[in-house]
Protein backbone atom coordinates (compact mmCIF):
# COMPACT_ATOMS: atom_id res chain seq x y z
CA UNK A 1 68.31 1.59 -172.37
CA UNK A 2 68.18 1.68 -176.11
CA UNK A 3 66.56 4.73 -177.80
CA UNK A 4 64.26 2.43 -179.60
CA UNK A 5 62.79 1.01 -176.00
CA UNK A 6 62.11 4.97 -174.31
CA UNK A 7 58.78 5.11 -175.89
CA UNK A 8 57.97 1.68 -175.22
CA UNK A 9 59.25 2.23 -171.64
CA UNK A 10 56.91 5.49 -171.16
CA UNK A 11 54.13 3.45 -172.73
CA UNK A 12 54.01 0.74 -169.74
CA UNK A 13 54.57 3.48 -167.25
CA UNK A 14 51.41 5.71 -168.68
CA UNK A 15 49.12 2.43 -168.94
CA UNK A 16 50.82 1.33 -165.29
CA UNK A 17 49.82 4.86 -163.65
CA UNK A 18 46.16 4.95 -165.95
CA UNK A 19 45.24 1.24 -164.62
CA UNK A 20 46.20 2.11 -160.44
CA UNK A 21 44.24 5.61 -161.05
CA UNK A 22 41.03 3.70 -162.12
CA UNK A 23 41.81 1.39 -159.12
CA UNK A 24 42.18 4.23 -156.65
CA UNK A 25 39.33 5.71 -158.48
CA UNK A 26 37.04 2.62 -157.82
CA UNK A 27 38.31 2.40 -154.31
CA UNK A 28 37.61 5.71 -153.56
CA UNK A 29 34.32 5.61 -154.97
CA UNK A 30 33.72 2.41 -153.17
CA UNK A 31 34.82 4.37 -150.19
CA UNK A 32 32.78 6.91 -150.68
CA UNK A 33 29.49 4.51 -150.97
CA UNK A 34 29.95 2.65 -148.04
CA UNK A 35 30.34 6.06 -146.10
CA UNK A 36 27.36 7.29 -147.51
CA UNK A 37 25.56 4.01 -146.88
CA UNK A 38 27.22 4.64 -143.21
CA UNK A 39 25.41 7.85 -142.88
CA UNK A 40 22.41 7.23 -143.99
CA UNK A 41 21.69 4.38 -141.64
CA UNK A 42 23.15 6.45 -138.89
CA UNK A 43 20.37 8.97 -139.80
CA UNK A 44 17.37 6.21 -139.95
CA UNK A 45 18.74 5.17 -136.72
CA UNK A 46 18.67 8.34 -135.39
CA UNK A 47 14.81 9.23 -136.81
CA UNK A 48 14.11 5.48 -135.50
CA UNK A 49 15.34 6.94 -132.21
CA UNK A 50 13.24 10.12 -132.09
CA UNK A 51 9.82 8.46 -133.70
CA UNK A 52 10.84 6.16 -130.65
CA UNK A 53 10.72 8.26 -127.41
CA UNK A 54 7.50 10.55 -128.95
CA UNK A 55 5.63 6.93 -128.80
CA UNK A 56 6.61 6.68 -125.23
CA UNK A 57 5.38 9.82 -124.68
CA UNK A 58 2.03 8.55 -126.27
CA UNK A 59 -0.98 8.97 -123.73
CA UNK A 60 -3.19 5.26 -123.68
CA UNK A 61 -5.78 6.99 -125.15
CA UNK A 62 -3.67 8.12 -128.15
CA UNK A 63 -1.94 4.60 -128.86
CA UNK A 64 -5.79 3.39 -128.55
CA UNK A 65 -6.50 5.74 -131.88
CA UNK A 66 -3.74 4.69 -133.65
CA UNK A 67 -4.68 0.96 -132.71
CA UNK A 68 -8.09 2.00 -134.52
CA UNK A 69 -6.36 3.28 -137.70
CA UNK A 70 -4.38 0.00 -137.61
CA UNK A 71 -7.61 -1.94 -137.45
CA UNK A 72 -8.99 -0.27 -139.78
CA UNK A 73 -6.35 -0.04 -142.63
CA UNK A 74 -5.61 -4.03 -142.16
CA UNK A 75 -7.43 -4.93 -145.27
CA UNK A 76 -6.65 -8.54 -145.48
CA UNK A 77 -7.44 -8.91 -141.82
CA UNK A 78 -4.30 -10.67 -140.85
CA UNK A 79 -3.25 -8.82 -138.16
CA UNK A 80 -0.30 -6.94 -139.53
CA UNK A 81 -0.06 -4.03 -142.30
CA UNK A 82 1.64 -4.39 -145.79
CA UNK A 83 3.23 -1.27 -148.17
CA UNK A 84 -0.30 -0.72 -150.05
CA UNK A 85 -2.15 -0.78 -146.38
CA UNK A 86 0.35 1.28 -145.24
CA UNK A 87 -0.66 4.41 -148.07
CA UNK A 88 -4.43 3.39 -146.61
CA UNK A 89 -3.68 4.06 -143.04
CA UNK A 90 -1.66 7.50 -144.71
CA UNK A 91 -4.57 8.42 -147.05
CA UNK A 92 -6.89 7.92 -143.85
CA UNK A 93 -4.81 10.16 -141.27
CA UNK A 94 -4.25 12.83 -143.83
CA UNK A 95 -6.53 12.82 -146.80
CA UNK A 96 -3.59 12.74 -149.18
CA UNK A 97 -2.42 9.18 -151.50
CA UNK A 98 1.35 8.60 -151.37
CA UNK A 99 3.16 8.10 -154.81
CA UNK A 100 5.00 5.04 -154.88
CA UNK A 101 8.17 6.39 -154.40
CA UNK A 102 6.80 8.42 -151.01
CA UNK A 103 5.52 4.68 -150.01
CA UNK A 104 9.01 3.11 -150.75
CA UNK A 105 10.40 5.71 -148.60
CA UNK A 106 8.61 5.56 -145.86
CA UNK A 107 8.42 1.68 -145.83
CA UNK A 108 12.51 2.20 -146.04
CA UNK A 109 12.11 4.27 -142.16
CA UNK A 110 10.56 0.72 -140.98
CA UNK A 111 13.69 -1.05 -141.83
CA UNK A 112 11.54 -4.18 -143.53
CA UNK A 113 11.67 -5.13 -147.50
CA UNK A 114 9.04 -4.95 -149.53
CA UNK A 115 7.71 -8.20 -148.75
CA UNK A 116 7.51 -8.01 -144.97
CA UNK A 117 4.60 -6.54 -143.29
CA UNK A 118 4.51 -4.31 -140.23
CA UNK A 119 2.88 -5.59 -136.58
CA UNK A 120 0.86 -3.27 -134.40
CA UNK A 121 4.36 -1.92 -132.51
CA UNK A 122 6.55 -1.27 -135.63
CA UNK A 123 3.05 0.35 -137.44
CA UNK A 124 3.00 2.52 -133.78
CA UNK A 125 6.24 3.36 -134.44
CA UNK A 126 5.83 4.56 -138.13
CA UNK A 127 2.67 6.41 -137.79
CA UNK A 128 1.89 7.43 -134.09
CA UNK A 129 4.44 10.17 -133.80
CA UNK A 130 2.80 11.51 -137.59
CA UNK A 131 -0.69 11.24 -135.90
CA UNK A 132 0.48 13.30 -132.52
CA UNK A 133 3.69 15.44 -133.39
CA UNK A 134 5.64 16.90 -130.55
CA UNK A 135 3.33 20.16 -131.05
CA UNK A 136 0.12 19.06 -130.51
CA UNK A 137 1.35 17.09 -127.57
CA UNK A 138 2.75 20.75 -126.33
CA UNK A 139 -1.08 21.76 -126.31
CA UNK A 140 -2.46 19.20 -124.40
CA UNK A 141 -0.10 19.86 -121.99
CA UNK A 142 -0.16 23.57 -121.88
CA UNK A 143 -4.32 23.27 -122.20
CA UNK A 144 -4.10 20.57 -119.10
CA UNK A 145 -1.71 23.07 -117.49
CA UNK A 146 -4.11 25.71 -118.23
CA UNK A 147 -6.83 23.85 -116.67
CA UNK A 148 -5.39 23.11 -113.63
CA UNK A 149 -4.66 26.67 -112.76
CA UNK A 150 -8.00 27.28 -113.57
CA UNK A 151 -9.17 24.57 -110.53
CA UNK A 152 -6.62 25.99 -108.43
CA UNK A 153 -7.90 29.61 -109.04
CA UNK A 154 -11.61 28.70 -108.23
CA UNK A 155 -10.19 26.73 -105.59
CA UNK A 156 -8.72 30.18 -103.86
CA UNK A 157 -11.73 31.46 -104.89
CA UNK A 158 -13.69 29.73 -103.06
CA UNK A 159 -11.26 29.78 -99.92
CA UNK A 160 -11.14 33.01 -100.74
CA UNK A 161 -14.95 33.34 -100.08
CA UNK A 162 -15.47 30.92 -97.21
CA UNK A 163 -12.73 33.34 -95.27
CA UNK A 164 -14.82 36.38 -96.03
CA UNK A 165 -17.70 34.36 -94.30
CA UNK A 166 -16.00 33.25 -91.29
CA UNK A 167 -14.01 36.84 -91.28
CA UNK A 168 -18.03 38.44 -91.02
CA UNK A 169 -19.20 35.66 -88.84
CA UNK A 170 -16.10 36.91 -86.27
CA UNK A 171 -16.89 40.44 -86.95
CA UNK A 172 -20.39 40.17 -85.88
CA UNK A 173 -19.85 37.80 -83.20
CA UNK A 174 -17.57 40.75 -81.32
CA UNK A 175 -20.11 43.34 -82.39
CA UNK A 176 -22.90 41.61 -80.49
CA UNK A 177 -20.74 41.23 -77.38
CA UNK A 178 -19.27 44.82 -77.62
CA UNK A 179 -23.38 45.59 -78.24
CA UNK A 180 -24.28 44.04 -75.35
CA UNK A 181 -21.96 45.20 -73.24
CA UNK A 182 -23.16 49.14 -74.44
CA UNK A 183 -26.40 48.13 -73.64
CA UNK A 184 -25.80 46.60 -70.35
CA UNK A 185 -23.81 50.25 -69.41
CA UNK A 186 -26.61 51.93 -70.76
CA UNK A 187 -29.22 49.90 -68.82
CA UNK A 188 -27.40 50.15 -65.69
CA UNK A 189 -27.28 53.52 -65.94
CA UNK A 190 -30.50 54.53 -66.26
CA UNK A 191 -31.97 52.35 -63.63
CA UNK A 192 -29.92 53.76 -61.19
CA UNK A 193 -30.81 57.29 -62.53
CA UNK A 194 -34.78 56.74 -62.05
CA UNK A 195 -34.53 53.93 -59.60
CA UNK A 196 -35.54 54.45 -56.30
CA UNK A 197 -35.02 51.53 -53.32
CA UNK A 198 -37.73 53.39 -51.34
CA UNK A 199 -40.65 52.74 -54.00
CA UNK A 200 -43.25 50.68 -53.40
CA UNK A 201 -42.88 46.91 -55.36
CA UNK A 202 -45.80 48.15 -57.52
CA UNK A 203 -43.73 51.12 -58.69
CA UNK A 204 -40.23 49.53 -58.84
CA UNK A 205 -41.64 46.96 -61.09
CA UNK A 206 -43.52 49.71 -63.73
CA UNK A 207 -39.91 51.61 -63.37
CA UNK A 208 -38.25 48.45 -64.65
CA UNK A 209 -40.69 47.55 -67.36
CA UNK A 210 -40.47 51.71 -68.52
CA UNK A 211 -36.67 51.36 -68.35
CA UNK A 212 -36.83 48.06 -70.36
CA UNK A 213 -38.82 49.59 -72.82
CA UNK A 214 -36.96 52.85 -73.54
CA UNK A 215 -33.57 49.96 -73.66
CA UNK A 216 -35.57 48.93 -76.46
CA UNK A 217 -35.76 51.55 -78.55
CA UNK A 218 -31.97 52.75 -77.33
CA UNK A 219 -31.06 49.18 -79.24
CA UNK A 220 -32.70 50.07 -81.81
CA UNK A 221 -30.72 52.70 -82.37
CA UNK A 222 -27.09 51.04 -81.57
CA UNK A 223 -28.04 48.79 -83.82
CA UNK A 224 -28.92 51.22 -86.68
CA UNK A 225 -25.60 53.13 -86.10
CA UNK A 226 -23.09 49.73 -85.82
């Protein structure tokens, strides 16, 4: 190698190494992109995922609202919703217009282009989980929970109370035989204290009309006591 031909020699190296950097450097930033692009549709796929399973969680009554919005916000009445009617339905679930860019977005989550138009299931699936998050689905059931233990408590409530009525009915039932049975001592009793078999009928029968009489008021008196 000739002294002369070094610099031309370092010159092709430098312009050798420059042009494979700028190649690396596109490949890597092609690399990069399609990674990114990776990533993001792994994320959409995931949201897609999510927004998914909260619609199946969607009472019939709730997809039935959302049907009305849909109704409602297809404009050109043909049966399926376009970008611009899709920043109507918005504007009428939340009160707020979308900027074009928020539109683009969330037309992007639907995985259509611009041109396509949504059906009643994909415009479920973009705007039913918006119009019923997870949290207000958490109240209805907590509220339903809530009122169920509130049947089952005036349920025992009322068990509760028809016990306590049978419970007396018992109680009273066994004080009226325990009662009787007093009585029937007590009766017994005093007839053979003032009872005599010698008496004449006439007197035997005002002895047991006296003695049913003064059982009277001695009942009377059991009773006030029990």
């Amino acid at each position: 190698t000739t002294p002369s031909s070094t610099p031309l020699m370092l010159g092709k190296a430098r312009a050798a190494a420059s042009t494979a950097a700028s190649a690396a450097g596109r490949g890597a930033s092609s690399a990069a992109k399609m990674t990114q692009q990776g990533v993001d549709t792994a994320m959409r796929t995931s949201r897609r995922a999510i927004r998914q399973r909260r619609v199946n969680e969607l009472t019939p009554e709730q997809v039935a609202e959302v049907h009305s919005l849909f109704n409602a916000s297809d404009v050109s009445r043909d049966g399926a919703i376009d970008q611009q009617e899709l920043r109507g339905a918005v504007q009428r679930l939340s009160g707020r217009w979308l900027s074009d860019e928020e539109v683009e977005t969330m037309w992007a989550e639907t995985n259509h282009t611009a041109g396509e138009k949504l059906n009643f299931e994909e415009f479920l699936l973009a705007i039913g989980p918006d119009m019923f998050p997870a949290e207000r689905g958490l109240s209805l059931a907590l509220r339903t929970a809530g009122e169920k233990a509130g049947a089952a408590k005036q349920k025992a409530g009322e068990a509760k109370e028809k016990a306590l009525v049978h419970a007396e009915a018992a109680a009273t039932a066994m004080t009226e035989k325990m009662l009787k049975r007093v009585l029937d001592v007590v009766g017994q009793a005093i007839t053979k204290e003032v009872a005599d078999p010698d008496m004449p009928p006439t007197l035997q029968r005002a002895t047991a009309r006296a003695v049913d009489a003064a059982m009277g008021d001695v009942e009377v008196e059991v009773r006030e006591v029990v």
